[in-house]
PDB file of N, CA and C in Angstrom:
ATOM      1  N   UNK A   1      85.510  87.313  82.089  1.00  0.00           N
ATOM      2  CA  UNK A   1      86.614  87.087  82.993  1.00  0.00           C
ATOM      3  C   UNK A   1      87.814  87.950  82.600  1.00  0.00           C
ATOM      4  N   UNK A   2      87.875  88.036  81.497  1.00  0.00           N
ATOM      5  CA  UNK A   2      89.436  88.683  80.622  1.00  0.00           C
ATOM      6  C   UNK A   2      88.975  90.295  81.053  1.00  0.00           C
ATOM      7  N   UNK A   3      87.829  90.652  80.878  1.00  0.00           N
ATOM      8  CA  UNK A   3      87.089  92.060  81.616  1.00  0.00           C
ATOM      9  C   UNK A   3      87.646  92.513  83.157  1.00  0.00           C
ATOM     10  N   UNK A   4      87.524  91.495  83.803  1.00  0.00           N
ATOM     11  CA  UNK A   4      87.695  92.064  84.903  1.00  0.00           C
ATOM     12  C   UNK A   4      89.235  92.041  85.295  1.00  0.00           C
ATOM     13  N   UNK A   5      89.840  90.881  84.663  1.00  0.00           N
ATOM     14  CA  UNK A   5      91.392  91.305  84.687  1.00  0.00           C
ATOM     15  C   UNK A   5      91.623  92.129  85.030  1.00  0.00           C
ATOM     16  N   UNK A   6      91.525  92.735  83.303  1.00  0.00           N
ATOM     17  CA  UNK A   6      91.721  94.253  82.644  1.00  0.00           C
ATOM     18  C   UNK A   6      91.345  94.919  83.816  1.00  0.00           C
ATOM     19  N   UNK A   7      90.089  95.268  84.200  1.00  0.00           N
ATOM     20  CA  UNK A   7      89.638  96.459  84.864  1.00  0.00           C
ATOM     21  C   UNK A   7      90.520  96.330  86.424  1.00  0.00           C
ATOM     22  N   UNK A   8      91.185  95.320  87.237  1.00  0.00           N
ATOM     23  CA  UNK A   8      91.893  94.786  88.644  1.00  0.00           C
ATOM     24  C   UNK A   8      93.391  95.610  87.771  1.00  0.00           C
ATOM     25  N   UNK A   9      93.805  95.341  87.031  1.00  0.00           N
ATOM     26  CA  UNK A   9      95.076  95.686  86.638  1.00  0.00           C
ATOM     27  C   UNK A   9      95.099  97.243  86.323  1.00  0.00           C
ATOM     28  N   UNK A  10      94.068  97.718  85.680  1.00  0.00           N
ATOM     29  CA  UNK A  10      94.100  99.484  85.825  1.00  0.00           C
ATOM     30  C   UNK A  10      93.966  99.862  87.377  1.00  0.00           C
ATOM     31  N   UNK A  11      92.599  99.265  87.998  1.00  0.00           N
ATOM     32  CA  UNK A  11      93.006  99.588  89.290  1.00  0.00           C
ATOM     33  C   UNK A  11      94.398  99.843  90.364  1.00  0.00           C
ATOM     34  N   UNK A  12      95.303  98.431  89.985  1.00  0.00           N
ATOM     35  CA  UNK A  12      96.171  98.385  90.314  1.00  0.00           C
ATOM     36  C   UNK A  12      97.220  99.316  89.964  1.00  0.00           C
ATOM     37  N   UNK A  13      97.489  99.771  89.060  1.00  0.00           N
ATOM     38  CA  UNK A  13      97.891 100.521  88.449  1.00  0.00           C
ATOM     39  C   UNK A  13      98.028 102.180  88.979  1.00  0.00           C
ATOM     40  N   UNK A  14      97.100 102.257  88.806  1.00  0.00           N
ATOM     41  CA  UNK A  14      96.350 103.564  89.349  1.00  0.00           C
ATOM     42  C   UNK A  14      96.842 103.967  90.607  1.00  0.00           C
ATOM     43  N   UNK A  15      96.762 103.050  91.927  1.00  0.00           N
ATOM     44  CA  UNK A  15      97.034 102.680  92.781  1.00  0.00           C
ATOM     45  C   UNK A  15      99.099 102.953  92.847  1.00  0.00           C
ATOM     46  N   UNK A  16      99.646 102.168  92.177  1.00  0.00           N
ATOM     47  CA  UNK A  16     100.885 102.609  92.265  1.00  0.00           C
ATOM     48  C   UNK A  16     101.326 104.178  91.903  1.00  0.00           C
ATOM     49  N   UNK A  17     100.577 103.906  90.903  1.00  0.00           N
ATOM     50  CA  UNK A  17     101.288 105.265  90.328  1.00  0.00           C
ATOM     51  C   UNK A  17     100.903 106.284  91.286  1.00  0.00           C
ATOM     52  N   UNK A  18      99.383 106.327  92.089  1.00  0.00           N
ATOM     53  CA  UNK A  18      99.321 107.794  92.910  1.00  0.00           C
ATOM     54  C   UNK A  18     100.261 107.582  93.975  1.00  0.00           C
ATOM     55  N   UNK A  19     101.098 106.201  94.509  1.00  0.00           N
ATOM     56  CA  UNK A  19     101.828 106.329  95.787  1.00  0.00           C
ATOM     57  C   UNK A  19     102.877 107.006  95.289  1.00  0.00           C
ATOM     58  N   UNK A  20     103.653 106.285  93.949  1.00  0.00           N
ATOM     59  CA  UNK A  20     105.023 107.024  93.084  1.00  0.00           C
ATOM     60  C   UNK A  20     104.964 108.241  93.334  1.00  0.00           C
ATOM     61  N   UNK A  21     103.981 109.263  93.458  1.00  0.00           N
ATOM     62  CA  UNK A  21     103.856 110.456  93.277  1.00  0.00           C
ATOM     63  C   UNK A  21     103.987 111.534  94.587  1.00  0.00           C
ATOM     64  N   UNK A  22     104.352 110.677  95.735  1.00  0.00           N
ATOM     65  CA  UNK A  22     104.292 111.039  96.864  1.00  0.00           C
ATOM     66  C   UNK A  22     105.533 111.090  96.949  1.00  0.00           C
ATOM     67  N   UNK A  23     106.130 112.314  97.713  1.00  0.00           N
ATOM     68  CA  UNK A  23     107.632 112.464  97.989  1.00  0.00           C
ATOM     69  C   UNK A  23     108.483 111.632  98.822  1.00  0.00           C
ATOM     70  N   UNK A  24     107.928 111.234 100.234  1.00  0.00           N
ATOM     71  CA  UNK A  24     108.468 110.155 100.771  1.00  0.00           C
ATOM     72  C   UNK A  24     108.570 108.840 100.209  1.00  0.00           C
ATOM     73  N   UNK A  25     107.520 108.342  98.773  1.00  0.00           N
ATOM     74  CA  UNK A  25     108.301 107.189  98.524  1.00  0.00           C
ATOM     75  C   UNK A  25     108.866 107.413  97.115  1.00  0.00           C
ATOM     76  N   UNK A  26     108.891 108.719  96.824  1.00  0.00           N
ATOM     77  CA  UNK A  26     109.863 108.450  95.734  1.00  0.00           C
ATOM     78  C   UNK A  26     111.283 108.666  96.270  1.00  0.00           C
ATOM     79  N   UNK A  27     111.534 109.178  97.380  1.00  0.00           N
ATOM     80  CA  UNK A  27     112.712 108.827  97.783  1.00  0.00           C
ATOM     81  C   UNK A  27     113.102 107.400  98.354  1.00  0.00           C
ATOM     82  N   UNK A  28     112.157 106.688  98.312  1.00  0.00           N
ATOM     83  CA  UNK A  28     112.577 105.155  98.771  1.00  0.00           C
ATOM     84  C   UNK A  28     112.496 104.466  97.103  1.00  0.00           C
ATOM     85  N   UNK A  29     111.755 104.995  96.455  1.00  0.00           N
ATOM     86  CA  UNK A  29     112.113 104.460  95.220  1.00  0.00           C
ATOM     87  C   UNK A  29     113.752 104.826  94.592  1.00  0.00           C
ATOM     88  N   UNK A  30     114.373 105.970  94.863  1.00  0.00           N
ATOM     89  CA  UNK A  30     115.220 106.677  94.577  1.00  0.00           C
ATOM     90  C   UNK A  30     116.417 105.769  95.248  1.00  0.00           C
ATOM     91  N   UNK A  31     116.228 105.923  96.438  1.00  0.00           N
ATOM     92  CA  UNK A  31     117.316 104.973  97.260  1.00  0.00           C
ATOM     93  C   UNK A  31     117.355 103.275  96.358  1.00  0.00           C
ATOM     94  N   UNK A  32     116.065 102.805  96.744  1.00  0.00           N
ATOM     95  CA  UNK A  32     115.694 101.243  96.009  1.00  0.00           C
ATOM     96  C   UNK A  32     116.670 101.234  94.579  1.00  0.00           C
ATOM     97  N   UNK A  33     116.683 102.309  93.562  1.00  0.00           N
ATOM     98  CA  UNK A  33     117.058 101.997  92.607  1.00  0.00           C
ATOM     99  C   UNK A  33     118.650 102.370  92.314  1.00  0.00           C
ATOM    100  N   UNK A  34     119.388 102.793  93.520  1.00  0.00           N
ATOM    101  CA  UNK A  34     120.576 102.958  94.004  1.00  0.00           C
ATOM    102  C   UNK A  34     121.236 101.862  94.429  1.00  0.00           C
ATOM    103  N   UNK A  35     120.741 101.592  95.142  1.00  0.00           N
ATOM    104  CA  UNK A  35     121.599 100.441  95.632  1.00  0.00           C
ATOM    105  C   UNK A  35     121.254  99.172  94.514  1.00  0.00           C
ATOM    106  N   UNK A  36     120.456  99.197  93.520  1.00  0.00           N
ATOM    107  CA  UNK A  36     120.022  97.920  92.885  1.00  0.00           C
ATOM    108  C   UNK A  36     121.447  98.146  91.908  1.00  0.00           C
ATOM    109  N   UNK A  37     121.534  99.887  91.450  1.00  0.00           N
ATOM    110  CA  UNK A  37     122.431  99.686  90.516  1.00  0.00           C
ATOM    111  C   UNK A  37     123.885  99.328  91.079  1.00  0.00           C
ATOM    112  N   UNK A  38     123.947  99.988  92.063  1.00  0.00           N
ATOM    113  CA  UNK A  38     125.498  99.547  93.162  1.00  0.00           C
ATOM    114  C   UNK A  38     125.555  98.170  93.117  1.00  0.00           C
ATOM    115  N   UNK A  39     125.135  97.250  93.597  1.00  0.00           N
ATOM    116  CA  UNK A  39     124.950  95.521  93.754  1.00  0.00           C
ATOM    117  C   UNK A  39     125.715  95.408  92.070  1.00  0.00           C
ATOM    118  N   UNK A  40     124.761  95.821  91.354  1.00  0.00           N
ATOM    119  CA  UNK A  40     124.752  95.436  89.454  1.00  0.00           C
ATOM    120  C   UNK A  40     126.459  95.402  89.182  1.00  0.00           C
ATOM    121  N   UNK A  41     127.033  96.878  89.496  1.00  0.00           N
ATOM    122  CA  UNK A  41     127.975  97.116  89.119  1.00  0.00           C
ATOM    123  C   UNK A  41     129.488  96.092  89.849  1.00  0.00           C
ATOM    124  N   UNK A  42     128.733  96.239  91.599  1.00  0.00           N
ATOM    125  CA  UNK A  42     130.218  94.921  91.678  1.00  0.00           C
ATOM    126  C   UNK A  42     130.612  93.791  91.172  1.00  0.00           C
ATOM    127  N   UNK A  43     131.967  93.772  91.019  1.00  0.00           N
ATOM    128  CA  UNK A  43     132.684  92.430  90.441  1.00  0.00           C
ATOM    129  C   UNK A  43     132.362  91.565  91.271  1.00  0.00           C
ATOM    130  N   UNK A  44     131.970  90.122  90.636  1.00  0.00           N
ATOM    131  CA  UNK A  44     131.769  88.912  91.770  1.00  0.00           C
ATOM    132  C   UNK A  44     133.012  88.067  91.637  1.00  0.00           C
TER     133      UNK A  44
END
């Protein structure tokens, strides 16, 4: 069972990382991690 985890989670893995690598969503990753830090920084 602990086997196939493992082997669903590299899959998964794998899987993100080839989308990361695509230009249209690393610019949505790019944006995503813009505005996360903007939010971070305002005073509440």
């Amino acid at each position: 069972m602990k086997f196939l985890r493992g082997v669903a989670a590299a899959g998964i893995a794998k899987k993100v990382y080839s989308e990361a690598r695509k230009p249209q969503n690393q610019a949505r990753i790019k944006s995503a991690v813009a505005k996360v830090r903007q939010r971070g920084n305002q005073p509440r």
